[in-house]
C-alpha atoms as a PDB file:
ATOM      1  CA  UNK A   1     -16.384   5.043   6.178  1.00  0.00           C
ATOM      2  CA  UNK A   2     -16.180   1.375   4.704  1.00  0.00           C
ATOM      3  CA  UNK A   3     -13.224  -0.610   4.195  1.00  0.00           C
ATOM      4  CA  UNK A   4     -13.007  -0.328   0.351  1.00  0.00           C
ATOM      5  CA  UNK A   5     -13.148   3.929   0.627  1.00  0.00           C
ATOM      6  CA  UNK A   6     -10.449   3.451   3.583  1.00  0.00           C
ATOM      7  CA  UNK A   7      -8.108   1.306   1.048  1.00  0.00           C
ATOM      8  CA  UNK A   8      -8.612   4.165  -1.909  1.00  0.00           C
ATOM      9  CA  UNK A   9      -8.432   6.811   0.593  1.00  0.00           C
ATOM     10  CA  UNK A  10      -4.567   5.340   1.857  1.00  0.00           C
ATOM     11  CA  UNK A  11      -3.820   5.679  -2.147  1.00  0.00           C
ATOM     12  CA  UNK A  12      -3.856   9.275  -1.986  1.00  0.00           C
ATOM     13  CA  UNK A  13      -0.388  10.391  -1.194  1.00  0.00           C
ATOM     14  CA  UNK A  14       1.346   9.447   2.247  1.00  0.00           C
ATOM     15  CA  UNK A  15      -1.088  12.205   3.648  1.00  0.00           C
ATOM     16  CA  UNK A  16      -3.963   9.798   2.357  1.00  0.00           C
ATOM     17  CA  UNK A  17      -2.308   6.722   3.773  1.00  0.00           C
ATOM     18  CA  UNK A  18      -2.261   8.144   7.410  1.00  0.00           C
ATOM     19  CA  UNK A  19      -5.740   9.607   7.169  1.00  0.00           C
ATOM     20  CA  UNK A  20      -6.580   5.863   6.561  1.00  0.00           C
ATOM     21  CA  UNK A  21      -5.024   3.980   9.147  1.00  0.00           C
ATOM     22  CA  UNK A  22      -5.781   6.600  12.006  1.00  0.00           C
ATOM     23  CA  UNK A  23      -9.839   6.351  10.835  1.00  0.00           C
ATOM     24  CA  UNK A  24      -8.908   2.377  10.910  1.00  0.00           C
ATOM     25  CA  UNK A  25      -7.435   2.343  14.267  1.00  0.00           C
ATOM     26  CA  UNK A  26     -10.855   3.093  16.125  1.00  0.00           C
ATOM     27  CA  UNK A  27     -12.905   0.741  14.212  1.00  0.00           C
ATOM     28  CA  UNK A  28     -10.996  -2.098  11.982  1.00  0.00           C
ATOM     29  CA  UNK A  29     -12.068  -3.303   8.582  1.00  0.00           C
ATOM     30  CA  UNK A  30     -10.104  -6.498   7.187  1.00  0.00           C
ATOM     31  CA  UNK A  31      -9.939  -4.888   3.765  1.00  0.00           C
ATOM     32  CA  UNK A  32      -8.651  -1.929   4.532  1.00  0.00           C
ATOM     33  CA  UNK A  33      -5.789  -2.760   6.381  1.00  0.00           C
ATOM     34  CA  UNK A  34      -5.156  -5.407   3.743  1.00  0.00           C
ATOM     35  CA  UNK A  35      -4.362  -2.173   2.052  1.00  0.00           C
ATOM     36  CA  UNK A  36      -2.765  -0.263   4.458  1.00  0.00           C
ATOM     37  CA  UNK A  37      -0.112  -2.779   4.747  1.00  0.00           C
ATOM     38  CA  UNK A  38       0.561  -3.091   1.021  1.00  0.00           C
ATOM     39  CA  UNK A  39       1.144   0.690   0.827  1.00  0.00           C
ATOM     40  CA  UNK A  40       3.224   1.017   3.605  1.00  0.00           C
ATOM     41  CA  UNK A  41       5.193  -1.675   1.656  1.00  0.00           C
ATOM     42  CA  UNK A  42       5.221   0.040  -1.567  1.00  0.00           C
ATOM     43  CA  UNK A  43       5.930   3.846   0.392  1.00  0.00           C
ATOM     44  CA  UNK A  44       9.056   2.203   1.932  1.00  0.00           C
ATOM     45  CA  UNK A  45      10.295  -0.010  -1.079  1.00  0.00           C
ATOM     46  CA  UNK A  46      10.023   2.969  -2.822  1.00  0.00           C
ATOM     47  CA  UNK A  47      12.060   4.754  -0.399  1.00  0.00           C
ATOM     48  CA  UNK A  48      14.628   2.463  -0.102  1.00  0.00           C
ATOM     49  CA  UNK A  49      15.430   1.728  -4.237  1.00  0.00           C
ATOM     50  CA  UNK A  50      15.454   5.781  -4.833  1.00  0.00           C
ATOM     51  CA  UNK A  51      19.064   5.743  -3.108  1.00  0.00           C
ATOM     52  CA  UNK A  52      20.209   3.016  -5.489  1.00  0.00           C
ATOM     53  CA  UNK A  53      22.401   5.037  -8.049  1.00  0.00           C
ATOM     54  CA  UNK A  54      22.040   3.231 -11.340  1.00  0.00           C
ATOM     55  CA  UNK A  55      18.673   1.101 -10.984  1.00  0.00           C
ATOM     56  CA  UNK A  56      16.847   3.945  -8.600  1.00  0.00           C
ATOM     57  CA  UNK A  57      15.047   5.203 -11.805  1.00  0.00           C
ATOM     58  CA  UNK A  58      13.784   1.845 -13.186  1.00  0.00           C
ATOM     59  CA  UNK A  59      12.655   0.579  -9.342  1.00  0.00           C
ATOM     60  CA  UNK A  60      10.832   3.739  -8.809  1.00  0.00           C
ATOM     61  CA  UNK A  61       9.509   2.666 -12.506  1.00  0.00           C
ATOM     62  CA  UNK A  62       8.315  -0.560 -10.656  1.00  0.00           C
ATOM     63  CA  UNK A  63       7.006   0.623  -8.058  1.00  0.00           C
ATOM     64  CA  UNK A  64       4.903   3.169  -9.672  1.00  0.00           C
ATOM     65  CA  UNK A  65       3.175   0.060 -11.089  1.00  0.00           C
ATOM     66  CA  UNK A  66       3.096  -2.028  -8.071  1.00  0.00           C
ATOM     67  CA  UNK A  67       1.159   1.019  -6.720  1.00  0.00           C
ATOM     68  CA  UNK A  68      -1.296   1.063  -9.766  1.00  0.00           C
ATOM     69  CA  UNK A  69      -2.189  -2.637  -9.688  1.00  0.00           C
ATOM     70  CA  UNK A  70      -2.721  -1.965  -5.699  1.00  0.00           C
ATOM     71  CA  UNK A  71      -4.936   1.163  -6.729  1.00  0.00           C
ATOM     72  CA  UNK A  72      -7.080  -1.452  -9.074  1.00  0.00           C
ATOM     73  CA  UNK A  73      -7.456  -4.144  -6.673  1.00  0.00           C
ATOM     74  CA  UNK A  74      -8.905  -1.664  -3.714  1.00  0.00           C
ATOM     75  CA  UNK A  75     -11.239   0.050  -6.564  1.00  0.00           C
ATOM     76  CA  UNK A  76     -12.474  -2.924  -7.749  1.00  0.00           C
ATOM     77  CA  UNK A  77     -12.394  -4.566  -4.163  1.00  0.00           C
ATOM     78  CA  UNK A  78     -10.662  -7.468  -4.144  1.00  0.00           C
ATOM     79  CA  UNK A  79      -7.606  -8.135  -2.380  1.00  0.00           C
ATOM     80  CA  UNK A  80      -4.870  -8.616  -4.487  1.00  0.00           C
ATOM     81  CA  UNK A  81      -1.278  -8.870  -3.721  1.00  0.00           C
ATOM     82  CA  UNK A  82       2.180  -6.740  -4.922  1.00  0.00           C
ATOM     83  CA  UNK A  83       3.808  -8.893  -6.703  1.00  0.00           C
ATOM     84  CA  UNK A  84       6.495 -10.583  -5.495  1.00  0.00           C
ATOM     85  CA  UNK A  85       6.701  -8.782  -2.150  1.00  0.00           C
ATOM     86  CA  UNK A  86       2.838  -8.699  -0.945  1.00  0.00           C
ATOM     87  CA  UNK A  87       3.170 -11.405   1.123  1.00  0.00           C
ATOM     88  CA  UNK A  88       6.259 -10.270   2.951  1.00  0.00           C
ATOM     89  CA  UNK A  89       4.480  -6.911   3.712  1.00  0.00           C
ATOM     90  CA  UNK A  90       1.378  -8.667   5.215  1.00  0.00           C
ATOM     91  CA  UNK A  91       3.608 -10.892   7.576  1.00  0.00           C
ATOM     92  CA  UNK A  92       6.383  -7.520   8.427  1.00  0.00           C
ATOM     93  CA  UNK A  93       2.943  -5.323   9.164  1.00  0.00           C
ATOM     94  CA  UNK A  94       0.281  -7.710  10.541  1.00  0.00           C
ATOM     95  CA  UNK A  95       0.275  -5.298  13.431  1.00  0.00           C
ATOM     96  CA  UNK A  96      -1.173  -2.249  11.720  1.00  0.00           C
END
């Protein structure tokens, strides 16, 4: 599997996500763990602004589109950043 059907693959539910970095893990393509970061990223910010009472719905909102753009950029295979948090998740996860 190539590195640009690894990054749509990890777009496909959390399910998706783990298929993808478990087929990455024996044999590492730069792109797709480009991706595989983001997402992880996006899954968790996700996570975390759904407990927020009164801005929970517009962050989830947000991050529905954070998850879109990602989508995009791994279709059209380039490697474009999340917005305003990208490059924190590529320094937090430069292990995966």
């Amino acid at each position: 599997m190539d590195g640009k059907t690894k990054a749509i693959v990890a777009h496909i539910t959390i399910i998706g996500w783990i298929i993808a970095l478990v087929i990455n893990s024996s044999e590492k393509d730069e792109f797709a763990s480009y991706y595989i970061r983001q997402l992880l990223g996006i899954y968790l910010l996700g996570l975390i602004l759904t407990f927020i009472p009164i801005i929970g719905w517009l962050a989830s909102i947000v991050v529905l589109v954070f998850w879109i753009l990602s989508l995009i950029g791994a279709i059209q295979g380039e490697l474009k950043e999340t917005p305003l948090v990208g490059k924190y998740f590529q320094e937090w996860f430069k292990g995966l």
